[in-house]
C-alpha atoms as a PDB file:
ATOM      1  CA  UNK A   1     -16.838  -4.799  17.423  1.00  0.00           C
ATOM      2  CA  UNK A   2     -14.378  -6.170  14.760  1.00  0.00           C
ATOM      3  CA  UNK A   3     -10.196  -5.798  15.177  1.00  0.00           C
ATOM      4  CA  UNK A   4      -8.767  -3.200  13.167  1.00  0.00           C
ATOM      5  CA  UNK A   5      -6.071  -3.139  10.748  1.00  0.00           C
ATOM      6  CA  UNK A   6      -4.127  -0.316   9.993  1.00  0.00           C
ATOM      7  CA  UNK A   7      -3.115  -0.196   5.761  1.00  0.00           C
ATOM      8  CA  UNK A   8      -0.576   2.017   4.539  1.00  0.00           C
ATOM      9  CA  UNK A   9      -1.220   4.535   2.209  1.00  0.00           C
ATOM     10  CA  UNK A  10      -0.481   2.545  -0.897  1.00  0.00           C
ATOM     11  CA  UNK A  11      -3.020   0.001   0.336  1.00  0.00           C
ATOM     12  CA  UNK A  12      -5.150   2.107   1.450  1.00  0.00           C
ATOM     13  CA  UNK A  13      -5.104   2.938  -2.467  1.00  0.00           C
ATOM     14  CA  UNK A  14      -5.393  -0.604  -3.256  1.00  0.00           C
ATOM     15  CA  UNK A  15      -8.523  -0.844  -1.142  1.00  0.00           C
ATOM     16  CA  UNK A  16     -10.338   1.968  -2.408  1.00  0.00           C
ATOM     17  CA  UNK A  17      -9.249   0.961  -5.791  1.00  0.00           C
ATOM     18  CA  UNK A  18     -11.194  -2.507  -4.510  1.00  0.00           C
ATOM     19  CA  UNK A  19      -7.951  -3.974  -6.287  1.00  0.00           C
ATOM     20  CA  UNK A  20      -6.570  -7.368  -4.475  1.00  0.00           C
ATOM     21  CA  UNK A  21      -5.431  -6.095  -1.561  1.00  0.00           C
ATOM     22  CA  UNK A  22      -1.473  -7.012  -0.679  1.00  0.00           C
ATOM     23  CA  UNK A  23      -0.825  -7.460   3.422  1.00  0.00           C
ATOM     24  CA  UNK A  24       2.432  -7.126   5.258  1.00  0.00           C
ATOM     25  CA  UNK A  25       1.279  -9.954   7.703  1.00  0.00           C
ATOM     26  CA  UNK A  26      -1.245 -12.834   7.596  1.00  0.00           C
ATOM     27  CA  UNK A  27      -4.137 -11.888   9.828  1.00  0.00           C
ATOM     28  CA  UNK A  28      -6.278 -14.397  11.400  1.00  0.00           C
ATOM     29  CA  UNK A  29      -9.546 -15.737   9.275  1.00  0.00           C
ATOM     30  CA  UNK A  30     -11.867 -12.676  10.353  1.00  0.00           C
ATOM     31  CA  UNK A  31     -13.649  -9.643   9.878  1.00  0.00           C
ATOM     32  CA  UNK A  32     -11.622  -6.291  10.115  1.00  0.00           C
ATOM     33  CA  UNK A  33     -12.390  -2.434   9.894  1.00  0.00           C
ATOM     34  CA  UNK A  34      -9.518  -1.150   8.010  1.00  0.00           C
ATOM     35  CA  UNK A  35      -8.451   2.247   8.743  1.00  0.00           C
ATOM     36  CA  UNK A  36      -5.232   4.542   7.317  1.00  0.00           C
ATOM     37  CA  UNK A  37      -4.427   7.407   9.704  1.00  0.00           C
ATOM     38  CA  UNK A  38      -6.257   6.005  12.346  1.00  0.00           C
ATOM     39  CA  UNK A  39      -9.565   6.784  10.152  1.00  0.00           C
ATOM     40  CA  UNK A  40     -11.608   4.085   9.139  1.00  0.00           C
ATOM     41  CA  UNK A  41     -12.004   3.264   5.481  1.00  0.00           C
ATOM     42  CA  UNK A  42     -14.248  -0.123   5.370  1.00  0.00           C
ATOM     43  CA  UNK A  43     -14.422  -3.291   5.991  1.00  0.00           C
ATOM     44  CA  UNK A  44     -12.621  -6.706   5.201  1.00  0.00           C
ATOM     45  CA  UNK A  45     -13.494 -10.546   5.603  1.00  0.00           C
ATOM     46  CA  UNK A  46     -10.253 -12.149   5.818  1.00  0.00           C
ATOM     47  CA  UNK A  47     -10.307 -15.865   4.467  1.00  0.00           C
ATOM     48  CA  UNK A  48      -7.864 -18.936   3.625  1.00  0.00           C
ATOM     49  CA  UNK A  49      -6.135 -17.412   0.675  1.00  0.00           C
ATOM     50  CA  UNK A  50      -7.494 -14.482   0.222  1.00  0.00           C
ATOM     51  CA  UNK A  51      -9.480 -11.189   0.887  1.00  0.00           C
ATOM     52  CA  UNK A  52     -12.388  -9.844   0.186  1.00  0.00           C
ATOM     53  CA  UNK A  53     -13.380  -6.317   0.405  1.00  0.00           C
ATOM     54  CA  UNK A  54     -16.558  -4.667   1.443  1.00  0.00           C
ATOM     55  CA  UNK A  55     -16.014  -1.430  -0.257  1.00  0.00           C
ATOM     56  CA  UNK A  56     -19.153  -0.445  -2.309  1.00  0.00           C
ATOM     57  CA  UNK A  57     -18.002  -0.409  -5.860  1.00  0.00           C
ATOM     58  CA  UNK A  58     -20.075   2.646  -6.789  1.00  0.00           C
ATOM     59  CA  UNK A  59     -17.447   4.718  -4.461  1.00  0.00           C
ATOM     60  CA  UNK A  60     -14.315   2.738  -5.595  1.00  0.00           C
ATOM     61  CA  UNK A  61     -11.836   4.765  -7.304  1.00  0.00           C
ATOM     62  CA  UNK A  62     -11.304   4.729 -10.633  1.00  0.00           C
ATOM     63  CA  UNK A  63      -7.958   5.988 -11.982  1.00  0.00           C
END
């Protein structure tokens, strides 16, 4: 099972905006469910210098 990270709600936003996707902290090179409210949103592969999210585009948010 991957670690989770808990987002807050304005990157939350940023994630399901699949906008680059700011972090408080520096989490190891990983995967990661990340969750807002203790409900999971999607997944994350964190690498050296940046982040890439897993969110299908087709449900990204738009405005």
């Amino acid at each position: 099972m991957y670690p989770r990270l808990e987002l807050t709600q304005p990157q939350a936003i940023q994630f399901l905006k699949k906008e680059e996707l700011q972090l408080d902290s520096s989490p190891e090179k990983s995967w990661y469910i990340v969750t807002f409210n203790a409900n999971p949103l999607g997944l994350i592969k964190v690498l050296e210098g940046r982040i890439n999210n897993y969110y299908p585009g087709n449900y990204r948010i738009l405005k």
